[in-house]
Protein backbone atom coordinates (compact mmCIF):
# COMPACT_ATOMS: atom_id res chain seq x y z
CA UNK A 1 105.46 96.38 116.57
CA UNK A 2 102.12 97.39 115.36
CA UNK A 3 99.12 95.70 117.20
CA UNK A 4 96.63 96.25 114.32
CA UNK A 5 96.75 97.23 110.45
CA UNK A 6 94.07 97.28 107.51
CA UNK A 7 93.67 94.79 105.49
CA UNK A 8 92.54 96.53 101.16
CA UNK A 9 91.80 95.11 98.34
CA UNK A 10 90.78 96.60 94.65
CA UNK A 11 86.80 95.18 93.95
CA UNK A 12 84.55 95.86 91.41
CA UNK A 13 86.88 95.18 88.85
CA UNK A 14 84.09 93.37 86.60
CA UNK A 15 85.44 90.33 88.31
CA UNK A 16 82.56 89.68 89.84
CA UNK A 17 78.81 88.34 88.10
CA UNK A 18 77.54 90.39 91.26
CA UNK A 19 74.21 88.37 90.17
CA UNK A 20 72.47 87.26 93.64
CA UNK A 21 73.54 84.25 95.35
CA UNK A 22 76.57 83.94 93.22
CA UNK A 23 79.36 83.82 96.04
CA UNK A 24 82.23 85.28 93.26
CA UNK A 25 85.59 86.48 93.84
CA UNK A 26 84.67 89.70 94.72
CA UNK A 27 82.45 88.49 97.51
CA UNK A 28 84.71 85.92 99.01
CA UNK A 29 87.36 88.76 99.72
CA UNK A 30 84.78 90.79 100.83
CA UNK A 31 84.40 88.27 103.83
CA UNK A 32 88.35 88.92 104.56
CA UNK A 33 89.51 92.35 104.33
CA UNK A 34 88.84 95.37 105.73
CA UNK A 35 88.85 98.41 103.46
CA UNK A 36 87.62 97.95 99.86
CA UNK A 37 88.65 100.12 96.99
CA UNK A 38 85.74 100.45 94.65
CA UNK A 39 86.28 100.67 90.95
CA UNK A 40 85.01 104.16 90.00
CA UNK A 41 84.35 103.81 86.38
CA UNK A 42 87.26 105.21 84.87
CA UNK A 43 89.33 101.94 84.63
CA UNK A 44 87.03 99.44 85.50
CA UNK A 45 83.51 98.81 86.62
CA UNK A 46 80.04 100.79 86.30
CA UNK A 47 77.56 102.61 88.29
CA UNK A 48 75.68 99.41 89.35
CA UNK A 49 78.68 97.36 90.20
CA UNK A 50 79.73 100.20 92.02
CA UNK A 51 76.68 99.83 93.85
CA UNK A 52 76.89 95.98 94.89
CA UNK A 53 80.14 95.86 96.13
CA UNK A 54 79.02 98.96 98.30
CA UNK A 55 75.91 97.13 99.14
CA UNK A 56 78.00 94.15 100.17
CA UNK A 57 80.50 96.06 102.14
CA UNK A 58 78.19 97.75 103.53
CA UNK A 59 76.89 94.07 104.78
CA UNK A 60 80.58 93.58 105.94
CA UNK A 61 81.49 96.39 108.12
CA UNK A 62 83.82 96.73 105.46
CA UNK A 63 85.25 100.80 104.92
CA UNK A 64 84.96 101.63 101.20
CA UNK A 65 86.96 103.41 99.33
CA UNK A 66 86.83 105.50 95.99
CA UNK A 67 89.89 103.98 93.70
CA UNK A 68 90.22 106.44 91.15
CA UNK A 69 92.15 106.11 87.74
CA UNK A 70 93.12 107.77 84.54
CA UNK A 71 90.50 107.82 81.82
CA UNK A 72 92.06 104.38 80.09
CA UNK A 73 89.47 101.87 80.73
CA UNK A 74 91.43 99.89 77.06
CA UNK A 75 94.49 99.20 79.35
CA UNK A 76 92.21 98.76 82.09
CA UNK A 77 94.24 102.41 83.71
CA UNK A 78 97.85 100.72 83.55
CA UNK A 79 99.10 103.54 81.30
CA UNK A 80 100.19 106.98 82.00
CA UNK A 81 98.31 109.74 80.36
CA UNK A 82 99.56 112.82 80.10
CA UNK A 83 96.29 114.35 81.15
CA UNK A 84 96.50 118.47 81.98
CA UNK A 85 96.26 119.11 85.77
CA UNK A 86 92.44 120.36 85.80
CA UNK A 87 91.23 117.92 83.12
CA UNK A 88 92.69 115.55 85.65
CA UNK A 89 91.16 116.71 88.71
CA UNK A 90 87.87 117.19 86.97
CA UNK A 91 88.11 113.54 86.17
CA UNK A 92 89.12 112.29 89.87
CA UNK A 93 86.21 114.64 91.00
CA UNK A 94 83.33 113.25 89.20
CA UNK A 95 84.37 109.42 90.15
CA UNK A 96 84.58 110.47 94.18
CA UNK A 97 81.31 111.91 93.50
CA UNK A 98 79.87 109.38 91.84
CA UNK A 99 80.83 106.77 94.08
CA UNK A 100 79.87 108.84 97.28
CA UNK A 101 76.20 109.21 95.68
CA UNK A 102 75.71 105.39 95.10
CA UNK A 103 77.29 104.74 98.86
CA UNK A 104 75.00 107.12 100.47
CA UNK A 105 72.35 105.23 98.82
CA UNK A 106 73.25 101.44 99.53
CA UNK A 107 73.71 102.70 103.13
CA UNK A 108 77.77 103.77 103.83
CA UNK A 109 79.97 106.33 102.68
CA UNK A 110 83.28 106.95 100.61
CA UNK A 111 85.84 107.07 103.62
CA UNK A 112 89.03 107.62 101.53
CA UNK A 113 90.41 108.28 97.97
CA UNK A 114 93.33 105.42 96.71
CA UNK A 115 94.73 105.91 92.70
CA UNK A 116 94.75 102.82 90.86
CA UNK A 117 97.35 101.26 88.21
CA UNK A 118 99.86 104.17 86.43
CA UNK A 119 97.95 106.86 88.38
CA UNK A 120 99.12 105.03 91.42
CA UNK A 121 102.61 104.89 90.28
CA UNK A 122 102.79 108.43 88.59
CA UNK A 123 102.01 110.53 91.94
CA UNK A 124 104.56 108.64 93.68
CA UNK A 125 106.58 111.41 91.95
CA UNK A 126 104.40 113.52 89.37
CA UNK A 127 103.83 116.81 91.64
CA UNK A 128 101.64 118.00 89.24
CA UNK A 129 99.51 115.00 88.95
CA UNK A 130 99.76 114.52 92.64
CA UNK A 131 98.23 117.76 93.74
CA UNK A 132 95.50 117.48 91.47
CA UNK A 133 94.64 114.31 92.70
CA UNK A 134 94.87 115.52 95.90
CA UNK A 135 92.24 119.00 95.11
CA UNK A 136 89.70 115.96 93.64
CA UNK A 137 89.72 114.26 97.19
CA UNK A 138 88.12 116.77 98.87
CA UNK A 139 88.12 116.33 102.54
CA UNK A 140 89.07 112.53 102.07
CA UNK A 141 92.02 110.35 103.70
CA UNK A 142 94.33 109.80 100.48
CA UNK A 143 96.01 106.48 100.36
CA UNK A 144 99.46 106.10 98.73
CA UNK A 145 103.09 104.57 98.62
CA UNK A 146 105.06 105.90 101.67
CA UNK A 147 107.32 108.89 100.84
CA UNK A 148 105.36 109.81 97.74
CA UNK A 149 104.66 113.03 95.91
CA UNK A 150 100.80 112.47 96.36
CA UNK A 151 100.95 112.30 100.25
CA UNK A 152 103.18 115.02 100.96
CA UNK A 153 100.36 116.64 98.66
CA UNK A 154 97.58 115.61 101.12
CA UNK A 155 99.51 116.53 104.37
CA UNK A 156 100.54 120.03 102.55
CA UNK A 157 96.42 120.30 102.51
CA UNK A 158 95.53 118.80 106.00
CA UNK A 159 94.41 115.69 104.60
CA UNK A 160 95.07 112.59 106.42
CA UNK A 161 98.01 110.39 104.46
CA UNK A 162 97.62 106.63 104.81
CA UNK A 163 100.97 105.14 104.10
CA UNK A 164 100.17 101.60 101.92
CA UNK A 165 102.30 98.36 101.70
CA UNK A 166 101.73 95.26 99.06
CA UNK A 167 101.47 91.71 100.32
CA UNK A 168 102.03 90.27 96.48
CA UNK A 169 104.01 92.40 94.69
CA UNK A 170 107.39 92.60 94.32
CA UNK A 171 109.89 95.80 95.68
CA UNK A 172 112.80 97.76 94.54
CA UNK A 173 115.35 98.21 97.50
CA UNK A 174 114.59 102.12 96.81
CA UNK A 175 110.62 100.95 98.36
CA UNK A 176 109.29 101.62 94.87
CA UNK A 177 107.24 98.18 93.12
CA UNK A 178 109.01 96.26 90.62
CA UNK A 179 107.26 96.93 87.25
CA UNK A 180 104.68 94.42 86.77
CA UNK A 181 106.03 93.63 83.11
CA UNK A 182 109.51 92.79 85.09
CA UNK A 183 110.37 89.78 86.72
CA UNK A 184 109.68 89.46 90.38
CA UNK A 185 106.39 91.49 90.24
CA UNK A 186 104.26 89.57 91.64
CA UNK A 187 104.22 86.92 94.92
CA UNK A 188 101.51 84.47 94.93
CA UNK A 189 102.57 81.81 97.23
CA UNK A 190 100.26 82.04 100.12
CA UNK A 191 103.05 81.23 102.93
CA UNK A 192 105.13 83.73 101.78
CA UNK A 193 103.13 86.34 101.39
CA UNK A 194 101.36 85.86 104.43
CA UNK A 195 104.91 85.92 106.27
CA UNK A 196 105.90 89.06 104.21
CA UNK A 197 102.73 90.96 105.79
CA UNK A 198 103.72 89.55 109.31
CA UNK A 199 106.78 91.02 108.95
CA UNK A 200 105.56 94.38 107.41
CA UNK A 201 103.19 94.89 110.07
CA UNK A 202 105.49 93.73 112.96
CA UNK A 203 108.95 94.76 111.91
CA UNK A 204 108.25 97.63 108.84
CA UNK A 205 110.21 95.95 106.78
CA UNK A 206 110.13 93.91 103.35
CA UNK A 207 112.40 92.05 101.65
CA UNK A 208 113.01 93.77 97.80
CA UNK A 209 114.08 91.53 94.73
CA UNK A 210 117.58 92.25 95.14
CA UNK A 211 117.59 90.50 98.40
CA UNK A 212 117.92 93.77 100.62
CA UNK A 213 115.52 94.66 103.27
CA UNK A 214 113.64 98.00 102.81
CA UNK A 215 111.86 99.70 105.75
CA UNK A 216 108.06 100.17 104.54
CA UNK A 217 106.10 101.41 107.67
CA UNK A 218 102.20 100.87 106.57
CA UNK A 219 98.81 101.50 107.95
CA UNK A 220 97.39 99.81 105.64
CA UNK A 221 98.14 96.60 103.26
CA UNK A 222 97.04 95.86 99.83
CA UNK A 223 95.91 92.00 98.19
CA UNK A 224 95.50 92.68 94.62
CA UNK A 225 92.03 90.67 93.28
CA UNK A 226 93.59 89.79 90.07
CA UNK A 227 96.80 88.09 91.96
CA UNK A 228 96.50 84.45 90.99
CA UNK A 229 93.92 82.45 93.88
CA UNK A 230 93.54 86.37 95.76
CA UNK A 231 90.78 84.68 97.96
CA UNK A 232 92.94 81.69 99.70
CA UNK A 233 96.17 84.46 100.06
CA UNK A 234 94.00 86.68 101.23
CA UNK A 235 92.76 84.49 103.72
CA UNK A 236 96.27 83.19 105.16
CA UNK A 237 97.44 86.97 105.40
CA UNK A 238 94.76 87.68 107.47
CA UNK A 239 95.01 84.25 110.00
CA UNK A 240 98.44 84.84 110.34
CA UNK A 241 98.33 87.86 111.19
CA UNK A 242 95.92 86.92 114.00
CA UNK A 243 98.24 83.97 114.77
CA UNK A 244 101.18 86.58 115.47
CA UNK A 245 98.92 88.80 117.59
CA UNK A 246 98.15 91.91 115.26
CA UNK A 247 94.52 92.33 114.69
CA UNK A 248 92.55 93.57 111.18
CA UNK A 249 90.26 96.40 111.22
CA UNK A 250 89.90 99.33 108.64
CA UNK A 251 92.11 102.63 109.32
CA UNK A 252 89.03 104.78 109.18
CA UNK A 253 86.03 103.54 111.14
């Protein structure tokens, strides 16, 4: 059983009005989780969005992360691009930099490297795409699917590989997500997916679509801000967890 796990979550989406006093979605799941992967540009969000929700995690105690993406900011980085290796890297690079300059300044740091959208899914098994993912994170914790191409990468490198789990989407009994244009993708109903993270955490398992149960063993668990009411799930994740005795804090302090 583990007696603790993060609690992520993707921000600075352009969710968010990020105007003062406006207590948006952004900010409401900033009160609950623990690690928060900042939009780097690429796919979502800009320089001074990127600065607010660092300013607010900041606030929080909350660990912030860059969450890089392909150059697709039209499909919001949910498409693969065949981008070459360095032209990749170069790309990851200069959003880890950029975010780590704006966190210095509103007072924290970049204290790991997540892919978001295809990105995410391609260096589950892209090698290629993995390792140069891998060279743009620097010295950086790399968070990924568990058994992928992109943390074998890290560990080949030294780099510390935080294995992932997701409380609302759906799995493949191979531990793979179910497409998100395929039935089953998502979970939104908060009871079940705060029971589904209970279990993750205290069993290291998860039920897939096909009714099997696949062994997922996570540091870290991820509430998706565009799943349907993301505040209120992400909420009764994290008080059942507490009710079942495993306790919320960020994997890098």
């Amino acid at each position: 059983m583990a007696d603790r796990i993060d609690l992520n979550c993707d921000l600075g989406e352009e969710v968010d009005a990020w105007e003062p006093g406006v207590d948006g979605l952004d900010t409401q799941l900033l009160d609950v989780v623990t690690s928060a992967n900042v939009a780097c540009g690429l796919h979502a969000g800009d320089e001074r969005i990127m600065a607010a929700v660092c300013r607010a995690a900041s606030a929080r105690g909350v660990a912030v992360g860059a969450h890089v993406s392909y150059l697709d900011r039209e499909h919001f980085g949910r498409r693969f691009v065949d981008v070459p290796a360095d032209v990749l890297q170069e790309q990851v690079t200069r959003q880890v930099e950029t975010l780590r300059a704006i966190a210095r300044w509103e007072g924290t740091r970049v204290a790991y490297v997540k892919p978001h959208g295809a990105l995410y899914n391609a260096v589950v098994h892209h090698e290629t795409h993995a390792r140069a993912l891998v060279a743009a994170s620097a010295d950086l914790p790399v968070l990924g699917l568990p058994g992928s191409a992109v943390l074998a990468a890290a560990r080949a490198r030294g780099l510390r590989a935080v294995t992932e789990a997701f409380a609302d989407r759906g799995y493949r009994a191979d531990g793979t997500l179910v497409p998100r244009s395929e039935p089953g993708a998502l979970v939104t109903d908060d009871a079940e997916v705060a029971a589904r993270v209970v279990r993750l955490a205290v069993d290291g398992v998860v039920r897939a679509v096909d009714g099997t149960d696949v062994r997922v063993e996570a540091e870290s668990v991820c509430v998706h801000s565009d799943t349907p009411g993301a505040a209120a799930l992400a909420r009764a994740v994290r008080a059942t967890l507490a009710e079942a005795g495993v306790t919320v804090v960020p994997f890098v302090t």
